[in-house]
Each structure stands twice: as C-alpha cells, then as structure tokens.
N, C-alpha and C. Protein backbone atom coordinates (compact mmCIF):
# COMPACT_ATOMS: atom_id res chain seq x y z
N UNK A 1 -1.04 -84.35 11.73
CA UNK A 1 0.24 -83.63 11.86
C UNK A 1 0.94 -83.63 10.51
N UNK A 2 0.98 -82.41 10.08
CA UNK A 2 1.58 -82.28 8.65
C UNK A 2 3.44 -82.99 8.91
N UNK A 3 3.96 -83.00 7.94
CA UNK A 3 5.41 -83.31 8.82
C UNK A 3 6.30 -82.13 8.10
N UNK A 4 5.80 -81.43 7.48
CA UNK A 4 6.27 -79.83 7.27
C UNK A 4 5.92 -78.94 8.64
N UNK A 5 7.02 -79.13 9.33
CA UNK A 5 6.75 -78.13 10.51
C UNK A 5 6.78 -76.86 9.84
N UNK A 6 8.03 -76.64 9.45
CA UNK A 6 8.24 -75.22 9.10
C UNK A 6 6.59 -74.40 8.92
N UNK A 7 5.89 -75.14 8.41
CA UNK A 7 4.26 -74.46 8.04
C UNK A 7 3.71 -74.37 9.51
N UNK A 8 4.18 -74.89 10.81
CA UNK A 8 3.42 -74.42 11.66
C UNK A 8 3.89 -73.00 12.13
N UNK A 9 5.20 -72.44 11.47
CA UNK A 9 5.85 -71.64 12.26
C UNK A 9 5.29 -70.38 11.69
N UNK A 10 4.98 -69.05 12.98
CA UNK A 10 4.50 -67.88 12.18
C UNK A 10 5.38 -67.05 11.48
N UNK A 11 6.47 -66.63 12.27
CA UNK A 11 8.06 -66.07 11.94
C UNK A 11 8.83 -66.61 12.44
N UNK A 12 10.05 -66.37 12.03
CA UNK A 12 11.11 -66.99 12.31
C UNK A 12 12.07 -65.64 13.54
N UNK A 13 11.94 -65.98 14.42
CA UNK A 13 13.14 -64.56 15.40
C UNK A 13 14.46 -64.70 15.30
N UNK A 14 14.76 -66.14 15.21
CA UNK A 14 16.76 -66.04 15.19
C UNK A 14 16.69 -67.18 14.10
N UNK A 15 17.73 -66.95 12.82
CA UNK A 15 18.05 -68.02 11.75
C UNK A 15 19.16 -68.77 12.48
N UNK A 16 19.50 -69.92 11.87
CA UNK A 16 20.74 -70.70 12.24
C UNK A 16 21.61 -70.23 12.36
N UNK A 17 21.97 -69.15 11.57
CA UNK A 17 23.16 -68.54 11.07
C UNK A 17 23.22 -67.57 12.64
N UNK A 18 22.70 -66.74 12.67
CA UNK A 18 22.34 -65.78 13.91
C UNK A 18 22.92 -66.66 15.44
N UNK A 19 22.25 -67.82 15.27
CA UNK A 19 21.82 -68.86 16.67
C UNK A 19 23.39 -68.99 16.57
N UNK A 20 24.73 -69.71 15.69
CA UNK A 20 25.49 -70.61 15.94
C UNK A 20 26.40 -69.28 15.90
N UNK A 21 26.53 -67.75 15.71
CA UNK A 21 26.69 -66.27 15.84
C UNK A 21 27.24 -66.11 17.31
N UNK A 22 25.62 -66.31 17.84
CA UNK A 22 25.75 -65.66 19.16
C UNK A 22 26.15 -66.74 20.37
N UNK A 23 25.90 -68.10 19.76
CA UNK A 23 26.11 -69.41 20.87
C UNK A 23 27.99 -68.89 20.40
N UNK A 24 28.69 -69.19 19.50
CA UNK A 24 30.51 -68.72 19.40
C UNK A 24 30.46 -67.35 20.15
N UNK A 25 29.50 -66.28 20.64
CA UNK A 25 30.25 -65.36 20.86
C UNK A 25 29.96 -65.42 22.44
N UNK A 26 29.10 -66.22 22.63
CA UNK A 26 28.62 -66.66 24.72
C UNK A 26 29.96 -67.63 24.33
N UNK A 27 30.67 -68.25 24.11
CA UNK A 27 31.62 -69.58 23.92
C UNK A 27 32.89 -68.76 24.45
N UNK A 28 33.13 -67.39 23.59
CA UNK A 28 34.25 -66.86 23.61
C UNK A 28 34.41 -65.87 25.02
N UNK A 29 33.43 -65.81 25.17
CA UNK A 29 33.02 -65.16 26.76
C UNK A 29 33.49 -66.24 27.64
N UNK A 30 32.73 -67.58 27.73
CA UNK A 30 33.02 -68.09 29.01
C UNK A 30 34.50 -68.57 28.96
N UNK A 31 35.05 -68.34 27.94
CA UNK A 31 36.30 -68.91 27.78
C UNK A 31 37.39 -67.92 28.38
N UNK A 32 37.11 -66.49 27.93
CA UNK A 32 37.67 -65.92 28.74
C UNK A 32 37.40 -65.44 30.71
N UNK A 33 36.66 -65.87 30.64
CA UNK A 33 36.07 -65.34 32.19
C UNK A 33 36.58 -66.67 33.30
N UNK A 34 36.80 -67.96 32.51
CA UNK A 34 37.05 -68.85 33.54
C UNK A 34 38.47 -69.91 32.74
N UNK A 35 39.12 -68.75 32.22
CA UNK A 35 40.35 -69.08 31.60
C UNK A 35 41.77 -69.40 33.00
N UNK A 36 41.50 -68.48 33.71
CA UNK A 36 42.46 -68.46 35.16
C UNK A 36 41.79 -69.48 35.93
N UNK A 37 40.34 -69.88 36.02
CA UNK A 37 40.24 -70.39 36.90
C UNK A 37 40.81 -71.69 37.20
N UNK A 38 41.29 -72.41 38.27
CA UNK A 38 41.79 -73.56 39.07
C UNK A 38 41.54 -75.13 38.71
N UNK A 39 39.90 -75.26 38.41
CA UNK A 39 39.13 -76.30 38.01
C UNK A 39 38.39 -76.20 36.83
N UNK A 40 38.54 -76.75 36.10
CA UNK A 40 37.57 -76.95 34.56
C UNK A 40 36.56 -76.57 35.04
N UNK A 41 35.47 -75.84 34.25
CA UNK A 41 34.24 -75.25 34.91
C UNK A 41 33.11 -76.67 34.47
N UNK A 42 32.19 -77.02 35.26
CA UNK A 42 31.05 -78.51 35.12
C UNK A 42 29.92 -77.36 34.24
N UNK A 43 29.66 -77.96 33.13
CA UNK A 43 28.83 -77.41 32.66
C UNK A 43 27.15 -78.53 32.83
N UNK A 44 26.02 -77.91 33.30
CA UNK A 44 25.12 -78.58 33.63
C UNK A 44 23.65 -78.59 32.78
N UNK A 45 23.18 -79.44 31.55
CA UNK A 45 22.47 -78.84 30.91
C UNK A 45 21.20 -78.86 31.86
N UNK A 46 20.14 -78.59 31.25
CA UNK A 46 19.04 -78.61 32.16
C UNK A 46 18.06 -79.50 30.75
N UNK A 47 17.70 -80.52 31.17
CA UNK A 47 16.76 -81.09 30.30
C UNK A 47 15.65 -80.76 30.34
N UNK A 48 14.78 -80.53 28.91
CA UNK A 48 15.70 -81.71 27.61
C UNK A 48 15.71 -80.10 26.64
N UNK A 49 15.24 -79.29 27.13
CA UNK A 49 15.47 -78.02 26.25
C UNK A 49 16.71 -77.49 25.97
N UNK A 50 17.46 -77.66 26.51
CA UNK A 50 18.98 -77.20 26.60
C UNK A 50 19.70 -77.87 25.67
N UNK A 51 19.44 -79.66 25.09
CA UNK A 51 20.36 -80.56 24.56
C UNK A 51 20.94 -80.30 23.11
N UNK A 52 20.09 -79.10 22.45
CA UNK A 52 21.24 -78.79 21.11
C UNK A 52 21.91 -77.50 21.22
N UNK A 53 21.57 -76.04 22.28
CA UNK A 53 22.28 -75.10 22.57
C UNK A 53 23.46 -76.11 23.50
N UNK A 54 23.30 -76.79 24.61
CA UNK A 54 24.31 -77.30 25.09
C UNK A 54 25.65 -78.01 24.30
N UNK A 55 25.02 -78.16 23.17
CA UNK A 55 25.99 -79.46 22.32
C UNK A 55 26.83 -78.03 21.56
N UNK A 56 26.29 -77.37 21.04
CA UNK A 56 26.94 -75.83 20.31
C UNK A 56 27.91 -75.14 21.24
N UNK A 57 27.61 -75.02 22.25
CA UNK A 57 27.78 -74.44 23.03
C UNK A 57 29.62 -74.91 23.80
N UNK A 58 29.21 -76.13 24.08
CA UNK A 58 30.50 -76.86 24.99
C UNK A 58 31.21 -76.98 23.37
N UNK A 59 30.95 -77.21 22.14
CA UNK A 59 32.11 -77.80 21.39
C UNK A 59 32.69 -76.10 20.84
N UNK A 60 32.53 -74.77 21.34
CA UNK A 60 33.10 -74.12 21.34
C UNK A 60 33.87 -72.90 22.10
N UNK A 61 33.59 -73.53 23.53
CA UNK A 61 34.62 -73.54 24.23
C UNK A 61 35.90 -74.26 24.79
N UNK A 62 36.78 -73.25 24.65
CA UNK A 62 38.23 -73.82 24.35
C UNK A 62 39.26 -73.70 25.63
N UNK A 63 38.40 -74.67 26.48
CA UNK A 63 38.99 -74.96 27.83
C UNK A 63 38.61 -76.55 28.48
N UNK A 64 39.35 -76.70 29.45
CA UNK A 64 39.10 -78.10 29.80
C UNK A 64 37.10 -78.05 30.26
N UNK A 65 36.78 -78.90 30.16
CA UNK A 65 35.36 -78.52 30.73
C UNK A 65 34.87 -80.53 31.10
N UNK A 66 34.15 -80.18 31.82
CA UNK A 66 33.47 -81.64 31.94
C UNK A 66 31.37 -81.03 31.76
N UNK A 67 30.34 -82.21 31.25
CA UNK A 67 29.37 -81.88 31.18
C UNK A 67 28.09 -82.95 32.12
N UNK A 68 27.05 -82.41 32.41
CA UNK A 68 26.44 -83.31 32.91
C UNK A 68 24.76 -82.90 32.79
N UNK A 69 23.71 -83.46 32.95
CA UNK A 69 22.61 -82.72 32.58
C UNK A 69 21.64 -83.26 34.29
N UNK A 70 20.54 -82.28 33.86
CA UNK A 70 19.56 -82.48 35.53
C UNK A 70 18.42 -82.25 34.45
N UNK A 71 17.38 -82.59 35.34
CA UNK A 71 16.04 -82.30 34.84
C UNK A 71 15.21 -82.13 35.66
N UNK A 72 14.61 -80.56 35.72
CA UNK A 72 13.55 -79.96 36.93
C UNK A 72 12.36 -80.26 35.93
N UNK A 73 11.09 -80.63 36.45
CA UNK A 73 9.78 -81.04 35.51
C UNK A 73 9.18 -79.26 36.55
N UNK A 74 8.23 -78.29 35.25
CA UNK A 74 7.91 -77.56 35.98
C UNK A 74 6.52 -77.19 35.10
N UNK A 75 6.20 -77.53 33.58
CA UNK A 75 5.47 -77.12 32.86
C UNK A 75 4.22 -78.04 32.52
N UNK A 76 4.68 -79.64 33.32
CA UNK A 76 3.36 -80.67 33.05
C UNK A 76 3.05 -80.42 31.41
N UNK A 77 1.82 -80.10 30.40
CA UNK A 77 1.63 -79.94 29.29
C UNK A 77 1.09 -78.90 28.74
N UNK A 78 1.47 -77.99 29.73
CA UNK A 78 0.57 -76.64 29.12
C UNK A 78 1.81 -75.59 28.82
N UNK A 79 1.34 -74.60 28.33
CA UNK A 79 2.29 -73.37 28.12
C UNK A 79 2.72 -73.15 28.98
N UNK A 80 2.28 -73.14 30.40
CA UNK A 80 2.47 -72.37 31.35
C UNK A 80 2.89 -72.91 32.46
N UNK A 81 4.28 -72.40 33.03
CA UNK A 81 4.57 -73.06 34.09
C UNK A 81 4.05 -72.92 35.14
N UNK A 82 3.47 -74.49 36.10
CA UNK A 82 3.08 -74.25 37.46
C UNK A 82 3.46 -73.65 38.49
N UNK A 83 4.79 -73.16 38.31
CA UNK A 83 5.68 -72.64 39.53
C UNK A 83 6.06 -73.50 40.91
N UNK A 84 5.72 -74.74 40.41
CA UNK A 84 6.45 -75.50 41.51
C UNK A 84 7.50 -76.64 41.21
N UNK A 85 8.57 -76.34 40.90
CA UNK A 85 9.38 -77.34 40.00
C UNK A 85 9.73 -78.29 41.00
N UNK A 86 10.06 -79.51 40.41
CA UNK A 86 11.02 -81.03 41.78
C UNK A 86 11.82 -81.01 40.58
N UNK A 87 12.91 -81.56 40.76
CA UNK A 87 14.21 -82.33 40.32
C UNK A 87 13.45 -83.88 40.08
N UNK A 88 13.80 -84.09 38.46
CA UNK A 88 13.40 -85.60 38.16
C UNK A 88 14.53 -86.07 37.78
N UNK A 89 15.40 -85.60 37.53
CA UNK A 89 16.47 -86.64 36.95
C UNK A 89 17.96 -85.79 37.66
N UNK A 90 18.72 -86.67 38.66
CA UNK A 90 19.68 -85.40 39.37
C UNK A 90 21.19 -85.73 38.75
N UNK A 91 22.20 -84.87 39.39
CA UNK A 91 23.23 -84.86 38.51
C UNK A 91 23.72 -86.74 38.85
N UNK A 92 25.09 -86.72 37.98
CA UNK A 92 25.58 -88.26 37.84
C UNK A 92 27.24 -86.97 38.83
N UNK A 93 27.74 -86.29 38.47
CA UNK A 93 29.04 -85.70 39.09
C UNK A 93 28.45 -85.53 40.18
N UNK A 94 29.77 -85.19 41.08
CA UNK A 94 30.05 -84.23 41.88
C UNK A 94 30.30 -83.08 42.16
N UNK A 95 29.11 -82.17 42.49
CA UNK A 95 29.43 -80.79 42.25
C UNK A 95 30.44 -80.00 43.17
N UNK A 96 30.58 -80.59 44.35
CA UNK A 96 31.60 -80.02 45.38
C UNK A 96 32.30 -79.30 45.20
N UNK A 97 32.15 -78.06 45.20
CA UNK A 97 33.28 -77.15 44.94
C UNK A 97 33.70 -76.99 43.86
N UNK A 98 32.83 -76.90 42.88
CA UNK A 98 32.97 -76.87 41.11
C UNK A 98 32.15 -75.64 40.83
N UNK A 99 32.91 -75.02 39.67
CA UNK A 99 32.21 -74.14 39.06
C UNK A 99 31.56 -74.35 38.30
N UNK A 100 30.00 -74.43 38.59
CA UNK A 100 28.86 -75.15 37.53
C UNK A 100 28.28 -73.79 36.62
N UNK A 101 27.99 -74.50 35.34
CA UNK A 101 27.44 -73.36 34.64
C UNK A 101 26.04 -73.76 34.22
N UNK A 102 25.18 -73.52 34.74
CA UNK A 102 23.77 -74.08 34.35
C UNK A 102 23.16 -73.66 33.06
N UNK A 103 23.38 -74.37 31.72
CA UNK A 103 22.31 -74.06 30.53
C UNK A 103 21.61 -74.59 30.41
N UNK A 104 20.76 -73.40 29.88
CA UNK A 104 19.04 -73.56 30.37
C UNK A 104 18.66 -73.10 28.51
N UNK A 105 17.47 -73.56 27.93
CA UNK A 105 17.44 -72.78 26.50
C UNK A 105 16.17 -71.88 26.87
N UNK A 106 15.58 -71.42 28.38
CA UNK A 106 15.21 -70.11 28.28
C UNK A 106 14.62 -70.30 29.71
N UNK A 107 14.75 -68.76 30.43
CA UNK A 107 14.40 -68.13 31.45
C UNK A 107 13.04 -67.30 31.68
N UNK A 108 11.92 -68.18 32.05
CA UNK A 108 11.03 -66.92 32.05
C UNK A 108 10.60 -66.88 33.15
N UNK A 109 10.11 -67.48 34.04
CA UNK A 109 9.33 -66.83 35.19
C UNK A 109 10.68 -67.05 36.69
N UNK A 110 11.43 -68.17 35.84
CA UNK A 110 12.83 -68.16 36.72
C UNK A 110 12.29 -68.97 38.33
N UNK A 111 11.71 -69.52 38.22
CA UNK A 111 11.58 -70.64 39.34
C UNK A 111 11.81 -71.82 38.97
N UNK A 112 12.34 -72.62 38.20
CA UNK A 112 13.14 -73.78 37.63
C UNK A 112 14.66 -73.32 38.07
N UNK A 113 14.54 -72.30 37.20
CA UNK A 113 16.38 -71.49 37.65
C UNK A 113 16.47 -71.59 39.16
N UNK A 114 16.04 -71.21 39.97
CA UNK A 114 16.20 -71.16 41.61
C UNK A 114 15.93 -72.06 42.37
N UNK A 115 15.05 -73.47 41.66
CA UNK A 115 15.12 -74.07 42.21
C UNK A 115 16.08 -74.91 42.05
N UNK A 116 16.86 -75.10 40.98
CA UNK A 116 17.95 -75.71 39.99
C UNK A 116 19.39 -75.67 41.49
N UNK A 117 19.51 -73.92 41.25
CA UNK A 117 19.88 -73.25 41.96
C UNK A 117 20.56 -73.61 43.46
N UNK A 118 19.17 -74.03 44.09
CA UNK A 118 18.79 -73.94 45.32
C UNK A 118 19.66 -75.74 45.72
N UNK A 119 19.25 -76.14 44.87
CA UNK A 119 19.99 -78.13 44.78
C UNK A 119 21.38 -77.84 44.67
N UNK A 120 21.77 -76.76 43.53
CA UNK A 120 23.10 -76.91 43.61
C UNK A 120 23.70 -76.58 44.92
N UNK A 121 23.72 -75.19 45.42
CA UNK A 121 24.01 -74.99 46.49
C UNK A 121 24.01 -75.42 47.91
N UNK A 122 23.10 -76.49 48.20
CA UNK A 122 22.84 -77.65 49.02
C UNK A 122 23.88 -78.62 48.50
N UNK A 123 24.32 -78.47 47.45
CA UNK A 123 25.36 -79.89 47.43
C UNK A 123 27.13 -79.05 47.31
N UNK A 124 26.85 -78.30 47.25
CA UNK A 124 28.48 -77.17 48.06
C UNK A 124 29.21 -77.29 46.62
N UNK A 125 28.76 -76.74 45.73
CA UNK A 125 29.11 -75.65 44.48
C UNK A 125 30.09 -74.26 45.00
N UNK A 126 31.12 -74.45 44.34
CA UNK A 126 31.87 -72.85 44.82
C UNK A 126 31.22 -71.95 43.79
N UNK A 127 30.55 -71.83 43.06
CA UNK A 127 29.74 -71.08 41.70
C UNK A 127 28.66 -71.72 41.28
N UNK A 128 27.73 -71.22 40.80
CA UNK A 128 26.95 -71.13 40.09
C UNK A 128 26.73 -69.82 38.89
N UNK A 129 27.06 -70.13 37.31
CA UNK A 129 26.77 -69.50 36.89
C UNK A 129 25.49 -69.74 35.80
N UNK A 130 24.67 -68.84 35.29
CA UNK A 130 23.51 -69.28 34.07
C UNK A 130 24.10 -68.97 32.67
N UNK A 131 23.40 -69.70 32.09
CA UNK A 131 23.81 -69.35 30.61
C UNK A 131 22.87 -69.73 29.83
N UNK A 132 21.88 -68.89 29.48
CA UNK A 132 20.35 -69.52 28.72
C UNK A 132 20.64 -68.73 27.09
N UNK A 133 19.76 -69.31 26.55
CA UNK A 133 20.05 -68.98 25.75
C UNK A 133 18.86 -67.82 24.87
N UNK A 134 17.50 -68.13 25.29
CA UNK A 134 16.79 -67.00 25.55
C UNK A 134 16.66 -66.52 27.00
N UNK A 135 16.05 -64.86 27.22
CA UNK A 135 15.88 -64.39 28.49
C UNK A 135 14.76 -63.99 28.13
N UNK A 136 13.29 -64.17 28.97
CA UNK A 136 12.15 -63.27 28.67
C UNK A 136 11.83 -62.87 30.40
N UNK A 137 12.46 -61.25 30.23
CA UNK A 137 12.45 -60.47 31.29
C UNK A 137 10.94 -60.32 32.12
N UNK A 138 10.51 -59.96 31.22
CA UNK A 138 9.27 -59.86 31.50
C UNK A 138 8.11 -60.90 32.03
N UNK A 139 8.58 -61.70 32.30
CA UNK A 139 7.69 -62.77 32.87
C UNK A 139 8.51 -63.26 34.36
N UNK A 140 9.15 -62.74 34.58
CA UNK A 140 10.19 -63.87 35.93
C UNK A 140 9.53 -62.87 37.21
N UNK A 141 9.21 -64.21 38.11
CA UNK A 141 8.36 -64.06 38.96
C UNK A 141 9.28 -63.64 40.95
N UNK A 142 10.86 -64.62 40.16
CA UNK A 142 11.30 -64.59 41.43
C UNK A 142 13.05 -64.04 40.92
N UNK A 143 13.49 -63.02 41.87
CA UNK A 143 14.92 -63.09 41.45
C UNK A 143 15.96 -64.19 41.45
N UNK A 144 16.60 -64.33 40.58
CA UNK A 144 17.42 -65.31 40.24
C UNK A 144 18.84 -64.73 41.06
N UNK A 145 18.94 -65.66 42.14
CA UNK A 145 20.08 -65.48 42.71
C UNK A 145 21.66 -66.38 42.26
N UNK A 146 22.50 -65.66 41.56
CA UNK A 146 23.86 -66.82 41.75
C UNK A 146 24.31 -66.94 42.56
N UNK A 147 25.41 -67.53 42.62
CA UNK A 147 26.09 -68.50 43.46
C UNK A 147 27.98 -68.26 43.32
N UNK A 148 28.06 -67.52 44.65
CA UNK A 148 29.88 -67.07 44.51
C UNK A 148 30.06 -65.68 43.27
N UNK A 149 30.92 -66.12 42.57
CA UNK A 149 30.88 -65.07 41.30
C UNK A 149 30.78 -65.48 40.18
N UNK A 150 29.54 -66.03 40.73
CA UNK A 150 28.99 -66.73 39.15
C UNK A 150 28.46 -65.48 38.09
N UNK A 151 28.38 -65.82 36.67
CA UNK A 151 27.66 -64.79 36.04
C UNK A 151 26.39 -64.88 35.11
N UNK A 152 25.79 -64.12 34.62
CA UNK A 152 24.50 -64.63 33.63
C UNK A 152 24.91 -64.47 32.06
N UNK A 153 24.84 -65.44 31.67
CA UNK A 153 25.66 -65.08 30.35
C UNK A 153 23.97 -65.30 29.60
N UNK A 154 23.81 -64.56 28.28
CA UNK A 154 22.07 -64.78 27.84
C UNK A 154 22.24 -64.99 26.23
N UNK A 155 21.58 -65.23 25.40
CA UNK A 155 21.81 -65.28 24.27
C UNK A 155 20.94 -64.00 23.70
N UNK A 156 19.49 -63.72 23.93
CA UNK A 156 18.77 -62.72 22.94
C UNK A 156 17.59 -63.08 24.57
N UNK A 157 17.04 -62.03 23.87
CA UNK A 157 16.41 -61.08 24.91
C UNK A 157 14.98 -61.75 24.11
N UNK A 158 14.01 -62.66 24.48
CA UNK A 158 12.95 -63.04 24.08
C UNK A 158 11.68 -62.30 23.93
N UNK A 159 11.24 -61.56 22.97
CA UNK A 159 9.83 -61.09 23.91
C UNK A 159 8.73 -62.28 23.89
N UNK A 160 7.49 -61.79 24.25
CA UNK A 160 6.61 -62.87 25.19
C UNK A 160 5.99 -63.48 23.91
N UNK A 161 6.42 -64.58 23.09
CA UNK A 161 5.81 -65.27 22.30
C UNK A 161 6.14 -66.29 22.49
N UNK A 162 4.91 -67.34 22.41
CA UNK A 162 5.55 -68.88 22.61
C UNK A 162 6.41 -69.47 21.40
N UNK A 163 7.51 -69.53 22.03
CA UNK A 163 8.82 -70.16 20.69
C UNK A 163 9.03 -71.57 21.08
N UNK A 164 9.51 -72.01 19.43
CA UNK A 164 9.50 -73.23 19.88
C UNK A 164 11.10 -73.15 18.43
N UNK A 165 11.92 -74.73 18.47
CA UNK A 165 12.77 -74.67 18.27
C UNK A 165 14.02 -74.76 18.54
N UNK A 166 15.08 -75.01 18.18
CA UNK A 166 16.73 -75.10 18.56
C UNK A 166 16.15 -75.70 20.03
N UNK A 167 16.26 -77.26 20.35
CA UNK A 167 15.64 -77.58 21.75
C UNK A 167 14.22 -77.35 22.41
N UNK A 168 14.04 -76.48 21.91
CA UNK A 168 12.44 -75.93 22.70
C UNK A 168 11.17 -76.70 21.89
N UNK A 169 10.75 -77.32 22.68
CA UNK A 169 9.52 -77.69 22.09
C UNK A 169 7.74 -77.42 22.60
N UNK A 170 6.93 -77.76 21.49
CA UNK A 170 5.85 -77.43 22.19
C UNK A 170 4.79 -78.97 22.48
N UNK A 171 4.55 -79.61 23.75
CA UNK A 171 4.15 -80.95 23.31
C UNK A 171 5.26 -82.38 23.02
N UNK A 172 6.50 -81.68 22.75
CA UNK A 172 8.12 -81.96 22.44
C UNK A 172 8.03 -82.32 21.20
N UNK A 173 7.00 -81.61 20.80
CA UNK A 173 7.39 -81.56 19.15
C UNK A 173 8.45 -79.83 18.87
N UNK A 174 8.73 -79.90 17.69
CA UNK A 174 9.63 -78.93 16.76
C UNK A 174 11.07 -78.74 17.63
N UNK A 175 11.48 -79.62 18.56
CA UNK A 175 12.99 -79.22 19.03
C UNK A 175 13.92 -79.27 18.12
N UNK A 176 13.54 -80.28 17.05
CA UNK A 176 14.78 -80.53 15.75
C UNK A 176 14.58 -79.30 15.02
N UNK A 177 13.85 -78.00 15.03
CA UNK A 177 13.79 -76.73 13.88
C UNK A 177 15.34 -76.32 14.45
N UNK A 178 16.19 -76.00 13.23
CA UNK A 178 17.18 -75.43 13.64
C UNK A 178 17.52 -73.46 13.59
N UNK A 179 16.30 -73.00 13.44
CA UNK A 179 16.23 -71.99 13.93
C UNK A 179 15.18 -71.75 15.43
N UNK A 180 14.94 -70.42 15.69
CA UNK A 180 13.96 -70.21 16.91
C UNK A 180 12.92 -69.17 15.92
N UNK A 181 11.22 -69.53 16.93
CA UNK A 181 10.21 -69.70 15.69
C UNK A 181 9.27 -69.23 16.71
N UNK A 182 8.21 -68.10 16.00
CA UNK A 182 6.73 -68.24 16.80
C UNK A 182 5.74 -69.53 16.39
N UNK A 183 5.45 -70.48 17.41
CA UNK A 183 4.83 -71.30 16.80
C UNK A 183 3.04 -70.22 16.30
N UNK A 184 2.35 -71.02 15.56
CA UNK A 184 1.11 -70.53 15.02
C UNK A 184 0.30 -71.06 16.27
N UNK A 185 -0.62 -69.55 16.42
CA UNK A 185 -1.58 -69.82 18.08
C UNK A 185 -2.43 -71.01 17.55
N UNK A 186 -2.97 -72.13 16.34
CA UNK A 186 -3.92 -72.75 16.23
C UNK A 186 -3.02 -74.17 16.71
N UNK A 187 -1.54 -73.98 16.73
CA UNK A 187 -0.85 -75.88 17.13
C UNK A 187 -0.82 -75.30 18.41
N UNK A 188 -0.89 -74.56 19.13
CA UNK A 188 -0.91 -74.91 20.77
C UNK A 188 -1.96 -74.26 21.52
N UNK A 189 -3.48 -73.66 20.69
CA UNK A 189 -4.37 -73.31 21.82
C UNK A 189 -5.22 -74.69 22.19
C-alpha cells in the first residue's frame, strides 16, 4: 500500500472547494425549511460514511439542532450491496416525535435508506427527512419513502463509478481524501 493515495485516484468529481460549496448551500436550505419548526430538528448520521459530510454539515447550520449516529451494515466487503441491511449500532436519543434528518454520504440502491427508515418510523418520528450527499439514481432498487413532510435534500447527482473519499471508503481505506474520487479499477477488482 503506497501511502500516496491520491495515486490510487483516477479523477477527481468534486474538489474540497466544490464539496464545503454545496454542503453551506444544503446548510442554508435546511435552515430555512425547519426555521418555524417547534423542536430542534435530530440530525442522524448513518455510519461511518456520513462522519465528515455530517461534521460540515451540522457546524453550518444555524439552528438549535441535536446529533446522533446509527449504523445499518449492508455491503459486508464487496462493492456491492447485499440488499439486506440489520441495524448494528442503534440510536442513543429519543426519536419520539422528532424531526430526524438522516445523513447518509450516498444513496444507491436505497435499501439501507428504507430500512433506516422503516426503524425510525417504528419508534414514532413525526419526520423523517434524507440528506445524502451523493445520489446515484440509477441504481436504487426500492422507492425511498419519507416520513410526514420530510424532504430529500442531495448534494450532486453521482454517476455509476465507484467513489471513494470525503467519508466513503473502499475496504475503509481513503475516507480521509478530502475531495470525492474515482478510485482506479486495479485497488478494488
């Protein structure tokens, strides 16, 4: 393992500059959309991909907020998710009647999301909203239903390359790259 990642990466899709861009302009969104609301909105990361968009993310919104993280296991060690996610690590709050915002650092086949989902709403959430930070449309297998008037807030529209980066890792290596990156097909075939 070289310890020059950057050399595993093929291109680069979003620079830092771009990433900490569009995480202030999802910030300035949720700030206005749950500015009236009643209760600080629970923001919920989803581990462990979520833990540096989450950290960007909450220190620039400018409302009361509380945070907490879950962890659905759904990918075992391959690229590819099995499609049967469990909950390994569950919340520490109380979601009761909280407006949870689930960040996720990417959406693709969207059965983590629903099953995420599916826990919250069993534990009596007045909302559920998403907030990922990639979306790759093209791969989601099941519709992603919210919860009340929750909304989907997205960062960039992914196409189908395995990225790794800002949180995302491959193996849980390259989460520290602080941009988002095609890894090179020879570190993960």
């Amino acid at each position: 393992m070289s310890m020059s990642l950057d050399s595993h990466i093929e291109k680069v899709l979003w620079t830092q500059d771009q990433i900490l861009d569009r995480v202030a302009q999802i910030a300035s969104q949720i700030t206005l959309d749950f500015k009236a609301a009643p209760d600080p909105p629970l923001f919920v990361g989803v581990a462990t991909g979520a833990f540096l968009f989450l950290a960007d993310l909450v220190k620039k919104v400018q409302l009361p907020l509380s945070v907490d993280l879950v962890r659905a296991q759904s990918y075992g060690s391959g690229t590819l998710s099995n499609g049967a996610p469990s909950i390994s690590l569950d919340l520490k709050l109380d979601v009761k009647g909280k407006h949870v915002i689930l960040v996720e650092d990417i959406v693709d086949t969207g059965c983590t999301l629903s099953c995420l989902i599916e826990h919250l709403e069993a534990k009596g959430v007045s909302s559920v909203s998403i907030c990922a930070f990639l979306d790759k449309p093209m791969r989601r297998k099941v519709h992603i239903k919210l919860v009340g008037d929750g909304k989907f807030y997205k960062g960039f529209e992914c196409p189908d390359y395995f990225v790794v980066g800002y949180g995302m890792d491959f193996a849980e290596l390259y989460r520290n790259l602080p941009y988002i990156g095609v890894l090179k097909s020879e570190f993960y075939k």
